[in-house]
PDB file of N, CA and C in Angstrom:
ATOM      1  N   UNK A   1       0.837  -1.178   0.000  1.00  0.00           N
ATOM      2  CA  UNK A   1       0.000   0.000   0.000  1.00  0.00           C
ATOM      3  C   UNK A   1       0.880   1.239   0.000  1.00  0.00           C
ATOM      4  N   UNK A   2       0.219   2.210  -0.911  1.00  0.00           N
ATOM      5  CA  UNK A   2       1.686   3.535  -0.971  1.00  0.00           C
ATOM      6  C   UNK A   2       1.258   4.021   0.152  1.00  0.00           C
ATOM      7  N   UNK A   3       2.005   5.278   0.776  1.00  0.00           N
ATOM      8  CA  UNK A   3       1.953   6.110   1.646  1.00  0.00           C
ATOM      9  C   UNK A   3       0.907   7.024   1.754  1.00  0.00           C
ATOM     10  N   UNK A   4      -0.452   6.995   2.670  1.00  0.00           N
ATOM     11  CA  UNK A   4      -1.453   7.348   2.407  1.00  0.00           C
ATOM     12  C   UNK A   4      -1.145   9.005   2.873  1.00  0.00           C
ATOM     13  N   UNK A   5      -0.169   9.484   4.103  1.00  0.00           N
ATOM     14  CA  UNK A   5       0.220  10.487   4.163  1.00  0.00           C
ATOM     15  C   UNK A   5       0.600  11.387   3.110  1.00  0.00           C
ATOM     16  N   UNK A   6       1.253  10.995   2.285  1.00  0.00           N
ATOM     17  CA  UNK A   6       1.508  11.215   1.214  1.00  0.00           C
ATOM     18  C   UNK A   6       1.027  11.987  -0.147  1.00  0.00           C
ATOM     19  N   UNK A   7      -0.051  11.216  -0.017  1.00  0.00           N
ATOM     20  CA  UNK A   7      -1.180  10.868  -0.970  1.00  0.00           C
ATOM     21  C   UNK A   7      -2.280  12.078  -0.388  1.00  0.00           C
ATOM     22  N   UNK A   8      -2.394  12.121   0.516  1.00  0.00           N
ATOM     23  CA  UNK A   8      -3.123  13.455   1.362  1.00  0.00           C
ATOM     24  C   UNK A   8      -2.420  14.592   1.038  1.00  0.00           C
ATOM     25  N   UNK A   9      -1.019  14.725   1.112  1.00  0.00           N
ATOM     26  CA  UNK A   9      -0.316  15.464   1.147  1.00  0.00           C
ATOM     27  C   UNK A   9      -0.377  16.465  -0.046  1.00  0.00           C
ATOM     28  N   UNK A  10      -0.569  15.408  -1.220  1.00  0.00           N
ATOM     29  CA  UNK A  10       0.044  16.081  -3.097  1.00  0.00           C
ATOM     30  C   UNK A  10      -1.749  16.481  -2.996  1.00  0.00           C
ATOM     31  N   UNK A  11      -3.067  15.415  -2.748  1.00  0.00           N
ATOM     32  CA  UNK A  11      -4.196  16.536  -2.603  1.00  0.00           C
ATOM     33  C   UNK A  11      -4.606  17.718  -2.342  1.00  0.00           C
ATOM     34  N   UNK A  12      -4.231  17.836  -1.065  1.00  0.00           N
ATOM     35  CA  UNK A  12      -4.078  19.108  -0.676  1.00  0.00           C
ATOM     36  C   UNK A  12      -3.201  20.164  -1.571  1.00  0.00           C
ATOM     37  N   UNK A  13      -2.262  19.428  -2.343  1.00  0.00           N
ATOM     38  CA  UNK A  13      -1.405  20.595  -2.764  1.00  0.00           C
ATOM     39  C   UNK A  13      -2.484  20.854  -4.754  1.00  0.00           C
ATOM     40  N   UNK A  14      -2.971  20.029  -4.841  1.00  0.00           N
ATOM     41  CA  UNK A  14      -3.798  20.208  -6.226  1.00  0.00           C
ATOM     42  C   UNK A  14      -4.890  21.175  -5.657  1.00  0.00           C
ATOM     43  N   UNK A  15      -5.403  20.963  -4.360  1.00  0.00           N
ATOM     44  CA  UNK A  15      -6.352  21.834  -3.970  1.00  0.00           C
ATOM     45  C   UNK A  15      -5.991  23.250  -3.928  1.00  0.00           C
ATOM     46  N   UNK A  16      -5.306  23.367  -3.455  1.00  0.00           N
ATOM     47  CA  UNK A  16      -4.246  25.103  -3.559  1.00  0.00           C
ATOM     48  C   UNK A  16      -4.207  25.114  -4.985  1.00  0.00           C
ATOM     49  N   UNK A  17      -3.362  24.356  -6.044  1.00  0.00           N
ATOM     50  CA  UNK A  17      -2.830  24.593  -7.018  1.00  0.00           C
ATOM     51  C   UNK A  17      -4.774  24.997  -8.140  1.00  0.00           C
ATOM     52  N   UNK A  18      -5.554  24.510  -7.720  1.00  0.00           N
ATOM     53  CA  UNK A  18      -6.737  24.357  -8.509  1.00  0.00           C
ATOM     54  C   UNK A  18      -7.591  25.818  -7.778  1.00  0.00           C
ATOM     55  N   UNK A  19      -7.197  26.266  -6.491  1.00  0.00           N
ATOM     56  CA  UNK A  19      -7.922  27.305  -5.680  1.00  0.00           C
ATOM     57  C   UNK A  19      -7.318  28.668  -6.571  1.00  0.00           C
ATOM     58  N   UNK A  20      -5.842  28.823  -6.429  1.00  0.00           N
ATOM     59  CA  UNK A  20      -4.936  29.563  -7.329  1.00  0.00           C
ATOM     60  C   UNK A  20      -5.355  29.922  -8.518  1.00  0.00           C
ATOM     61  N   UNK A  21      -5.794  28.923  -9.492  1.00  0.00           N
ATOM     62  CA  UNK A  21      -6.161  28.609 -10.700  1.00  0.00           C
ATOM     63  C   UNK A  21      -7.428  29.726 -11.101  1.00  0.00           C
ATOM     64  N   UNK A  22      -8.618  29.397 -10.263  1.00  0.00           N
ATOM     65  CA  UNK A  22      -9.309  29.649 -10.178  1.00  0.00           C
ATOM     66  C   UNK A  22      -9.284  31.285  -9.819  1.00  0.00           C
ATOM     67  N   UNK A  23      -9.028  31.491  -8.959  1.00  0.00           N
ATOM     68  CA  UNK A  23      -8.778  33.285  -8.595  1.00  0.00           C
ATOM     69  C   UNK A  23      -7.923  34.176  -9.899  1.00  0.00           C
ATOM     70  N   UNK A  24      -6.897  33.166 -10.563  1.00  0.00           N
ATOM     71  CA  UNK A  24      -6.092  34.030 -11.572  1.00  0.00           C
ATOM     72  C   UNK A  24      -6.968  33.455 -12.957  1.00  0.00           C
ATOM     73  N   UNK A  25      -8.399  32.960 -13.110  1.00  0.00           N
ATOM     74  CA  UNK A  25      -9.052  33.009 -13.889  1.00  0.00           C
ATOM     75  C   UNK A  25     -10.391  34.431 -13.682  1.00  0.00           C
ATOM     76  N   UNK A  26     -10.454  34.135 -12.809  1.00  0.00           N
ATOM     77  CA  UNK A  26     -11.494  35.399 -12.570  1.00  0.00           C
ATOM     78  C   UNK A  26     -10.712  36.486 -13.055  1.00  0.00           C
ATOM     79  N   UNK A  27      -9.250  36.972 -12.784  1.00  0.00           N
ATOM     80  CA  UNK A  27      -8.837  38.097 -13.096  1.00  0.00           C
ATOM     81  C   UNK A  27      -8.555  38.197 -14.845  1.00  0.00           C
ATOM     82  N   UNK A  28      -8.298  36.896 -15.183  1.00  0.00           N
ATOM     83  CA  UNK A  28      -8.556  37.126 -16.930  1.00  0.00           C
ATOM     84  C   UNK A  28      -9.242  38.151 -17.272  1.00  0.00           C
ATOM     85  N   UNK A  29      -8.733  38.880 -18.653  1.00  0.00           N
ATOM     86  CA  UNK A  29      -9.591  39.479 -19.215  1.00  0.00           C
ATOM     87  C   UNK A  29      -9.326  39.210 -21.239  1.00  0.00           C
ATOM     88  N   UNK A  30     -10.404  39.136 -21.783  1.00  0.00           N
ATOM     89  CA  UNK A  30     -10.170  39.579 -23.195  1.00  0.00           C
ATOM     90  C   UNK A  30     -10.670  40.556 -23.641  1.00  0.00           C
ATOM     91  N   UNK A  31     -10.387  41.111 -24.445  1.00  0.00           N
ATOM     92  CA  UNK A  31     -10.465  42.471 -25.072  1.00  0.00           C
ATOM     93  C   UNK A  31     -10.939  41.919 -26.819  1.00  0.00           C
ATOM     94  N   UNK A  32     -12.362  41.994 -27.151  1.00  0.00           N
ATOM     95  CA  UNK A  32     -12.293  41.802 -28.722  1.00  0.00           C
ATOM     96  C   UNK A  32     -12.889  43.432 -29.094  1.00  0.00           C
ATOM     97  N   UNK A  33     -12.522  43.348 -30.585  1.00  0.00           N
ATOM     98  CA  UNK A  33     -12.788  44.542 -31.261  1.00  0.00           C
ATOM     99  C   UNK A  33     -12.953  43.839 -32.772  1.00  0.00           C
ATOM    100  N   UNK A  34     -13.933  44.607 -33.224  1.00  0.00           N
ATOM    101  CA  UNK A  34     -14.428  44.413 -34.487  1.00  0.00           C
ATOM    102  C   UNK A  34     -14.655  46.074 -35.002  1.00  0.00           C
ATOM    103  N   UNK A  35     -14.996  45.954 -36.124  1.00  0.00           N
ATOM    104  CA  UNK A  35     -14.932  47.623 -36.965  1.00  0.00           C
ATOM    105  C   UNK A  35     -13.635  48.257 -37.208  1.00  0.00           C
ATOM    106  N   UNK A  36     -12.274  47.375 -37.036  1.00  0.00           N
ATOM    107  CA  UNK A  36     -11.046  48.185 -37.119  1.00  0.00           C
ATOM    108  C   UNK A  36     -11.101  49.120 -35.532  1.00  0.00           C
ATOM    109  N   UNK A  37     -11.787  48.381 -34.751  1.00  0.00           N
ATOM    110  CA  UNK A  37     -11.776  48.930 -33.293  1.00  0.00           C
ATOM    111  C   UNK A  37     -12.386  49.804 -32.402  1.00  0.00           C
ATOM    112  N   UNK A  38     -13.395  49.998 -33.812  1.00  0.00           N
ATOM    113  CA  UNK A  38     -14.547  51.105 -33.578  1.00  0.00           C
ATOM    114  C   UNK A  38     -15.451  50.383 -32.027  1.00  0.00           C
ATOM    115  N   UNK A  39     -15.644  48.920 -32.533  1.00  0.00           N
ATOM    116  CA  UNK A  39     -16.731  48.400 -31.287  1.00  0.00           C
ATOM    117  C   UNK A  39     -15.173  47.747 -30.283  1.00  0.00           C
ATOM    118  N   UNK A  40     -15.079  48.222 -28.984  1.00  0.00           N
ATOM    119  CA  UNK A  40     -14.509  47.283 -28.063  1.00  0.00           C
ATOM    120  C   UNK A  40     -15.631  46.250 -26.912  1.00  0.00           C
ATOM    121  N   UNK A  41     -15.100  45.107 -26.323  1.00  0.00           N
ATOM    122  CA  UNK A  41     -15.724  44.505 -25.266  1.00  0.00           C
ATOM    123  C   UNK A  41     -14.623  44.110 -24.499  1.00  0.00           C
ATOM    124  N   UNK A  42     -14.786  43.975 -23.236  1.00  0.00           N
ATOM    125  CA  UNK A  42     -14.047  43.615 -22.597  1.00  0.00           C
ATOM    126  C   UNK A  42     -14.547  42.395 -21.363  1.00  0.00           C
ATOM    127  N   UNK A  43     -14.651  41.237 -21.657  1.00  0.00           N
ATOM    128  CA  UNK A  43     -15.396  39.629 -21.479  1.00  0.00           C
ATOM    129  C   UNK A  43     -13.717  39.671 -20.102  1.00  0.00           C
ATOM    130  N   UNK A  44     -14.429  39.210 -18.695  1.00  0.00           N
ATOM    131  CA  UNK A  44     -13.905  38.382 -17.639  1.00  0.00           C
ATOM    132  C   UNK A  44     -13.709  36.924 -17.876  1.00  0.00           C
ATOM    133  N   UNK A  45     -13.076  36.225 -17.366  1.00  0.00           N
ATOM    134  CA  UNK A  45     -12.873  34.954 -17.183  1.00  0.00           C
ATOM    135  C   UNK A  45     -13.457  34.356 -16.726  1.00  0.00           C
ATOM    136  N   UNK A  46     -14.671  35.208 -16.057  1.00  0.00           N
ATOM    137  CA  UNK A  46     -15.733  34.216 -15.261  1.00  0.00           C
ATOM    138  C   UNK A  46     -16.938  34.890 -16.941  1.00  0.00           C
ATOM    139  N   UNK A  47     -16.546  35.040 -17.970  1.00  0.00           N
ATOM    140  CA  UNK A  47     -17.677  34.884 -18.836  1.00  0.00           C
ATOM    141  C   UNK A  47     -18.446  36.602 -18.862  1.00  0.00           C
ATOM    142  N   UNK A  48     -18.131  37.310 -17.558  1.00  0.00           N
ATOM    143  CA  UNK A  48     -19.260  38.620 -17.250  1.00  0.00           C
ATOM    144  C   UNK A  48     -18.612  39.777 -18.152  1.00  0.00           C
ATOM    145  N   UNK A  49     -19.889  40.562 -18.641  1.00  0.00           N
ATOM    146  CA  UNK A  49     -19.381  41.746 -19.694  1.00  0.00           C
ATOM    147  C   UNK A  49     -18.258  42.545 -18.182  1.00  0.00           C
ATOM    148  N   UNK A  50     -17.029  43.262 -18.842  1.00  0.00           N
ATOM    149  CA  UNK A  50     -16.833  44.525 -17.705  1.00  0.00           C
ATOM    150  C   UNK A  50     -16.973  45.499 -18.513  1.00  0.00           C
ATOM    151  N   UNK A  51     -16.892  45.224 -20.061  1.00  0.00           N
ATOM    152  CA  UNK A  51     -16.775  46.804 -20.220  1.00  0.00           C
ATOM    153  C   UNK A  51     -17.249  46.881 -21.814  1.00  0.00           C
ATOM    154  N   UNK A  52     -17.757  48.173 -22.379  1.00  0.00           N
ATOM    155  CA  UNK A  52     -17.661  47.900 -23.545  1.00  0.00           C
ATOM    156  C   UNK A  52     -17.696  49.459 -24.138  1.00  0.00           C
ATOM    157  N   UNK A  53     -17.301  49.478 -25.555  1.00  0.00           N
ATOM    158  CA  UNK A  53     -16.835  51.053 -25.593  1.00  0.00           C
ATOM    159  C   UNK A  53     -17.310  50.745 -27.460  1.00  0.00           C
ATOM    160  N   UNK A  54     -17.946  51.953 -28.107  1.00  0.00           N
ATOM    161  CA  UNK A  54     -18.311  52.188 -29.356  1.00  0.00           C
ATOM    162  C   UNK A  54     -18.101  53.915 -29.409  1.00  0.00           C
ATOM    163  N   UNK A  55     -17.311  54.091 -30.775  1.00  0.00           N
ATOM    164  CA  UNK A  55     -17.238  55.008 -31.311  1.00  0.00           C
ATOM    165  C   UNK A  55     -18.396  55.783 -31.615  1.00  0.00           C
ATOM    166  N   UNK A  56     -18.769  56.941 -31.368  1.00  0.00           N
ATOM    167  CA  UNK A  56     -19.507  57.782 -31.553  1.00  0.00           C
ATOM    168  C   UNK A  56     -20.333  57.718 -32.907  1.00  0.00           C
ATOM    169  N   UNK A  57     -18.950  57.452 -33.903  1.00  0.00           N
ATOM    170  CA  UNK A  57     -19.469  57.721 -35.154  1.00  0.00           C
ATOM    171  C   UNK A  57     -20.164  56.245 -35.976  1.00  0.00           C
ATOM    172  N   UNK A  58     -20.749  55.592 -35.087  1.00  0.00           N
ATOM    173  CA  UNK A  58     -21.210  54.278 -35.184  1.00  0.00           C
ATOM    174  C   UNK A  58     -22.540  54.612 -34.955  1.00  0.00           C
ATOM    175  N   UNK A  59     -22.914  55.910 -34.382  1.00  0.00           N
ATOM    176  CA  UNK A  59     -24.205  56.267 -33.445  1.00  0.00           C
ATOM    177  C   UNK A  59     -24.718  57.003 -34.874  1.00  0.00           C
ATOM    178  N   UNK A  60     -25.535  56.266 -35.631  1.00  0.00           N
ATOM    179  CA  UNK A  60     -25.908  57.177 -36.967  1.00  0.00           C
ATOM    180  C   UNK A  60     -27.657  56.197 -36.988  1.00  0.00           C
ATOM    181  N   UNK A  61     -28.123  56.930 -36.894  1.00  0.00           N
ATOM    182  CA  UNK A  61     -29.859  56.687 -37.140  1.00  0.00           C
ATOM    183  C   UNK A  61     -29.741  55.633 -38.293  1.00  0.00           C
ATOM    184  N   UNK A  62     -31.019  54.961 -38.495  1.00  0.00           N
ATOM    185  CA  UNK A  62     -31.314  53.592 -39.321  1.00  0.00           C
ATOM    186  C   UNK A  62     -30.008  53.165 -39.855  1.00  0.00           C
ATOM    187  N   UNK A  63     -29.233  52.719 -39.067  1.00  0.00           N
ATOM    188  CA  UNK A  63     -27.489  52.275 -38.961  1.00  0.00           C
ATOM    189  C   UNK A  63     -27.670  50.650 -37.987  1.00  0.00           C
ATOM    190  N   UNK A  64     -28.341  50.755 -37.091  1.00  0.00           N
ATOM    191  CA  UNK A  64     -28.475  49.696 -36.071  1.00  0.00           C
ATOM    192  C   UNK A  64     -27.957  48.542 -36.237  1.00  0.00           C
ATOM    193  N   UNK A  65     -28.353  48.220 -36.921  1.00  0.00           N
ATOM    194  CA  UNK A  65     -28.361  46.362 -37.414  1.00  0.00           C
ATOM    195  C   UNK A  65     -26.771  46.327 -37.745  1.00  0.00           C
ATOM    196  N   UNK A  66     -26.155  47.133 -38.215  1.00  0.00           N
ATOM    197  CA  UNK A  66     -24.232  47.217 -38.263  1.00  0.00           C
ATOM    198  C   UNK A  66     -24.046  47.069 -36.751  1.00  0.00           C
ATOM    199  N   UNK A  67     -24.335  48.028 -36.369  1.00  0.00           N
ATOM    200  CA  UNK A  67     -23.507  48.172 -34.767  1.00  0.00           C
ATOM    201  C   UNK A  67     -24.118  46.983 -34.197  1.00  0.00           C
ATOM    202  N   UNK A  68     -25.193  46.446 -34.270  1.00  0.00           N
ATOM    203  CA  UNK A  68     -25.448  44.968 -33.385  1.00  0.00           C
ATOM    204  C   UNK A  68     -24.578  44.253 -34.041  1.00  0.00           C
ATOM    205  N   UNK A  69     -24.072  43.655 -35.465  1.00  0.00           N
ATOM    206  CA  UNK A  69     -22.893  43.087 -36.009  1.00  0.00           C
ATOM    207  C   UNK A  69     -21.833  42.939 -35.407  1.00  0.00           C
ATOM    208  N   UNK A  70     -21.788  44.497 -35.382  1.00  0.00           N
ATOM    209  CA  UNK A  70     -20.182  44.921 -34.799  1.00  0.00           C
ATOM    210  C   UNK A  70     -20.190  44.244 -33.137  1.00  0.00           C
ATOM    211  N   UNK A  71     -20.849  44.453 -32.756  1.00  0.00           N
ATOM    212  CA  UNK A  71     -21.183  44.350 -31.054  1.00  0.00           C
ATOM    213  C   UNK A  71     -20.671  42.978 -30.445  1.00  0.00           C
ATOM    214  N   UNK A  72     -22.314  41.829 -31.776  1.00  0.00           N
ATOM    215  CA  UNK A  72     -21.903  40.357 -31.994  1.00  0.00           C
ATOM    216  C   UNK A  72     -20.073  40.182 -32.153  1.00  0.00           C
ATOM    217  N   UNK A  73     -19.713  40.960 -33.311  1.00  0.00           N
ATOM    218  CA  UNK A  73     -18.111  40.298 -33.517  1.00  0.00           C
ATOM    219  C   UNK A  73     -17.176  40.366 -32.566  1.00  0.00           C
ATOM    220  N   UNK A  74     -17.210  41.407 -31.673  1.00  0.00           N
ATOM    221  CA  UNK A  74     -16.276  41.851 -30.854  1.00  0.00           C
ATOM    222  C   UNK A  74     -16.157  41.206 -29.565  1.00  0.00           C
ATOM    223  N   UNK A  75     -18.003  40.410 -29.016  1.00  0.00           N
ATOM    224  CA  UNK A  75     -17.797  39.888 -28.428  1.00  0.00           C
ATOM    225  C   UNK A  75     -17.367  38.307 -28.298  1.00  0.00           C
ATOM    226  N   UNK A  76     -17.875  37.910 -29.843  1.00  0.00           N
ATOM    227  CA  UNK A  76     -16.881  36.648 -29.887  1.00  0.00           C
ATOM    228  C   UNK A  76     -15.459  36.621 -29.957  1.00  0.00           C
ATOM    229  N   UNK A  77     -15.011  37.726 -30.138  1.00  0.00           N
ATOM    230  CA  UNK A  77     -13.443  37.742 -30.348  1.00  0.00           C
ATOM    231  C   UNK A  77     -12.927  37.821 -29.196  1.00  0.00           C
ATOM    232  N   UNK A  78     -13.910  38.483 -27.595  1.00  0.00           N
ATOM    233  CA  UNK A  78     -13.366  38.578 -26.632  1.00  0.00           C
ATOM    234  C   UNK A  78     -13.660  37.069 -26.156  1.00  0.00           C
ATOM    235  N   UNK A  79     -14.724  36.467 -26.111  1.00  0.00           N
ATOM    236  CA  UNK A  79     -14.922  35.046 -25.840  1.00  0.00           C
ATOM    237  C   UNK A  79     -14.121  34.603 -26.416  1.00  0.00           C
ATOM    238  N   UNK A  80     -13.034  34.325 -27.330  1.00  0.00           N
ATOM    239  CA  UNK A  80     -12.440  33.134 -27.774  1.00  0.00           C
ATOM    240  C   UNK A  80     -10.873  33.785 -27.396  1.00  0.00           C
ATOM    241  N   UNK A  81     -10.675  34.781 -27.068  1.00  0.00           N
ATOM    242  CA  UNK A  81      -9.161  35.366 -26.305  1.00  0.00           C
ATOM    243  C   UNK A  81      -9.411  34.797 -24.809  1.00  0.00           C
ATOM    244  N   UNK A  82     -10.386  34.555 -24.013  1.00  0.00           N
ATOM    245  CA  UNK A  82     -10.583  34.504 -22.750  1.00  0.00           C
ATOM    246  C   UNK A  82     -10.483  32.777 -22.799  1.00  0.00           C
ATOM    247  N   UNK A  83     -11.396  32.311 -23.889  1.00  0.00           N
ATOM    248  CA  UNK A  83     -10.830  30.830 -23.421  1.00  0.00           C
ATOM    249  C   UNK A  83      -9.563  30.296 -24.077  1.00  0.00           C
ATOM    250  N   UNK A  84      -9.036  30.556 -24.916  1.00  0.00           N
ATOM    251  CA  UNK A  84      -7.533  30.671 -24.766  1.00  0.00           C
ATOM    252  C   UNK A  84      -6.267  30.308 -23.886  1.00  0.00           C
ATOM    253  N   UNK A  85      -7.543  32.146 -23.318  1.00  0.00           N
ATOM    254  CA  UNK A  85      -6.344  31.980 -21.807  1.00  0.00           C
ATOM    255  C   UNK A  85      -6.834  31.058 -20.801  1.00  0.00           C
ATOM    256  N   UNK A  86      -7.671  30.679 -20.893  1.00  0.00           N
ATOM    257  CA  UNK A  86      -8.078  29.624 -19.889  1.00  0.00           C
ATOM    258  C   UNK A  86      -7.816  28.443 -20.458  1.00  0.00           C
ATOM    259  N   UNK A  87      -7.556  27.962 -21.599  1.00  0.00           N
ATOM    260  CA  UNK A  87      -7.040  26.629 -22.052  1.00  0.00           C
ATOM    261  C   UNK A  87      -5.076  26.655 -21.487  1.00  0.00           C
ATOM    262  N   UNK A  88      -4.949  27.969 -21.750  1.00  0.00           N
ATOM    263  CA  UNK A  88      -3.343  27.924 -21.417  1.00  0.00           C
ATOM    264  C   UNK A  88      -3.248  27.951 -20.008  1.00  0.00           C
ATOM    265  N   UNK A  89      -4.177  28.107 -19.169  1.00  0.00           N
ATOM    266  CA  UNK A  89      -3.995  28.495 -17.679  1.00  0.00           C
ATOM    267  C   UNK A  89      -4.477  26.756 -17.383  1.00  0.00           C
ATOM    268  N   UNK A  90      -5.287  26.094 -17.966  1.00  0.00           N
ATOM    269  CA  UNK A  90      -5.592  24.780 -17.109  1.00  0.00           C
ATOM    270  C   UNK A  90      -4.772  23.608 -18.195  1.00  0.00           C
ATOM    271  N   UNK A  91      -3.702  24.088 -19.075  1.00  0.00           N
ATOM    272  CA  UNK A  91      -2.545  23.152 -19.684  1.00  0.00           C
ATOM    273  C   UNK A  91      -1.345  23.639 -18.196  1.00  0.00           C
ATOM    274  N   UNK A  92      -1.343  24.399 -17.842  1.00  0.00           N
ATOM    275  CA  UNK A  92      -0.074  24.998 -17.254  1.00  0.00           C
ATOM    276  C   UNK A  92      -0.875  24.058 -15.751  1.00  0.00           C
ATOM    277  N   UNK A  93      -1.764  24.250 -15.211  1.00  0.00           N
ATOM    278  CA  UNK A  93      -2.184  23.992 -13.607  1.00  0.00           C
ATOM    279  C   UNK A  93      -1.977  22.002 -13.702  1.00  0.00           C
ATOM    280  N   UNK A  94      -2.364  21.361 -15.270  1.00  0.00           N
ATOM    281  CA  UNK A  94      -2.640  19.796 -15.297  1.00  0.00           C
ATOM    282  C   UNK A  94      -0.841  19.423 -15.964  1.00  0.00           C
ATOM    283  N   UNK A  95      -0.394  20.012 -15.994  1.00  0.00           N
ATOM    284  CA  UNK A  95       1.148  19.734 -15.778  1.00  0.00           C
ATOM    285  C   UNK A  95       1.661  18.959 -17.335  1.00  0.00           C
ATOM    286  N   UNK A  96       0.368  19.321 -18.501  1.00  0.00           N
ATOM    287  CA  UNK A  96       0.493  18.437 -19.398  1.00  0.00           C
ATOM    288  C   UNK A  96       0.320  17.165 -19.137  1.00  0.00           C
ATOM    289  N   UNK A  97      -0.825  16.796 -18.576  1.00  0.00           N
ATOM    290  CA  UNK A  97      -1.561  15.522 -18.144  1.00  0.00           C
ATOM    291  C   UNK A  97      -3.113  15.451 -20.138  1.00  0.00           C
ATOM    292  N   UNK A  98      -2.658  14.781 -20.064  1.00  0.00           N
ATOM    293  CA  UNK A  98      -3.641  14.522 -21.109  1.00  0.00           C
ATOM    294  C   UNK A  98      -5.177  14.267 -20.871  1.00  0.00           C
ATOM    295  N   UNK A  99      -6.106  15.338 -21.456  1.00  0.00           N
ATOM    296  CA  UNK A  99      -7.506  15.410 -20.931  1.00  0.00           C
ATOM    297  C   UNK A  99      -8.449  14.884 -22.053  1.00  0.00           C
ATOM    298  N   UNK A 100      -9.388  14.110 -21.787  1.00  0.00           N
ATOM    299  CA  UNK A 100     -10.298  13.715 -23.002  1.00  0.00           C
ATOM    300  C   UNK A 100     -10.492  15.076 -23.818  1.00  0.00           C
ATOM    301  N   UNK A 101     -10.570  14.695 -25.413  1.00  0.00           N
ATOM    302  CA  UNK A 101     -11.226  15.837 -25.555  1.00  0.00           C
ATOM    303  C   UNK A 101     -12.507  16.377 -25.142  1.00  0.00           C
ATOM    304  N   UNK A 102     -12.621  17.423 -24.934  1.00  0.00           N
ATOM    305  CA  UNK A 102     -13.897  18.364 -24.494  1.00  0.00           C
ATOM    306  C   UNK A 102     -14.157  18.332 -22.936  1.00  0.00           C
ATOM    307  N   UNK A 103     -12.810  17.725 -22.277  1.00  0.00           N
ATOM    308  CA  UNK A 103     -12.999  17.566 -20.760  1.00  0.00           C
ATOM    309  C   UNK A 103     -12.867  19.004 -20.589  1.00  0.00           C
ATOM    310  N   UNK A 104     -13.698  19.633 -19.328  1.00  0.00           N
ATOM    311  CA  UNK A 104     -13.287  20.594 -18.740  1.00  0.00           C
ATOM    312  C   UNK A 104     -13.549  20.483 -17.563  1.00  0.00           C
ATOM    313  N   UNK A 105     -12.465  21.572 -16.981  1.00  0.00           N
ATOM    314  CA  UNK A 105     -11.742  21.275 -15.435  1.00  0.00           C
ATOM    315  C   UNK A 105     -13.404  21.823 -14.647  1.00  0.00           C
ATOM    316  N   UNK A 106     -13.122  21.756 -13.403  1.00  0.00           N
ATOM    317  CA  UNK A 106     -14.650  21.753 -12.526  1.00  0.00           C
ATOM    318  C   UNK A 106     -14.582  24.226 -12.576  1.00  0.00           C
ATOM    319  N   UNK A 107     -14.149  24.557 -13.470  1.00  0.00           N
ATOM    320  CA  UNK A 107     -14.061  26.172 -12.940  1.00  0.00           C
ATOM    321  C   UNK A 107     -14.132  26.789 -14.478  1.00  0.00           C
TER     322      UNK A 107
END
């Protein structure tokens, strides 16, 4: 039987290492822009809008349906920078442990 002390021991230390993980995912941020940068978003790591910024000159009467475009693009571009960084943040925490595809970690 291995060393159950042990074995408690490296748990506890995945528990920190996965607690860690987790706090420097919340602070993620992506930044997408669409329009040549006219539309910005700015998407958290926990998924929540923080911010979002449109050029003035986007603000033009029966125009709408562009700027919802623009809005749509920018925020997929920030969604797919954020999981990114969260694919590179839970390759770096699983030590290059090989995950089924489409496994994702419990955060």
């Amino acid at each position: 039987m291995k060393d159950i002390g042990g074995l408690m021991k490296a748990m506890q230390q995945m528990q920190t290492k996965v607690a860690d993980a987790q706090k420097n995912m919340e602070r993620l941020e992506g930044e997408g822009q669409s329009g040549a940068g006219l539309v910005k978003i700015v998407l958290g790591g926990d998924g929540k809008l923080r911010g979002i910024s449109i050029d003035p000159s986007l603000m033009v009467e029966g125009e709408g349906e562009i700027l919802e475009d623009l809005i749509k693009a920018a925020f997929e571009d920030a969604r797919r920078k954020v999981e990114e960084g969260r694919a590179g943040m839970e390759k770096d925490l699983m030590g290059g442990l090989p995950l089924p595809p489409g496994f994702k970690l419990p955060f």
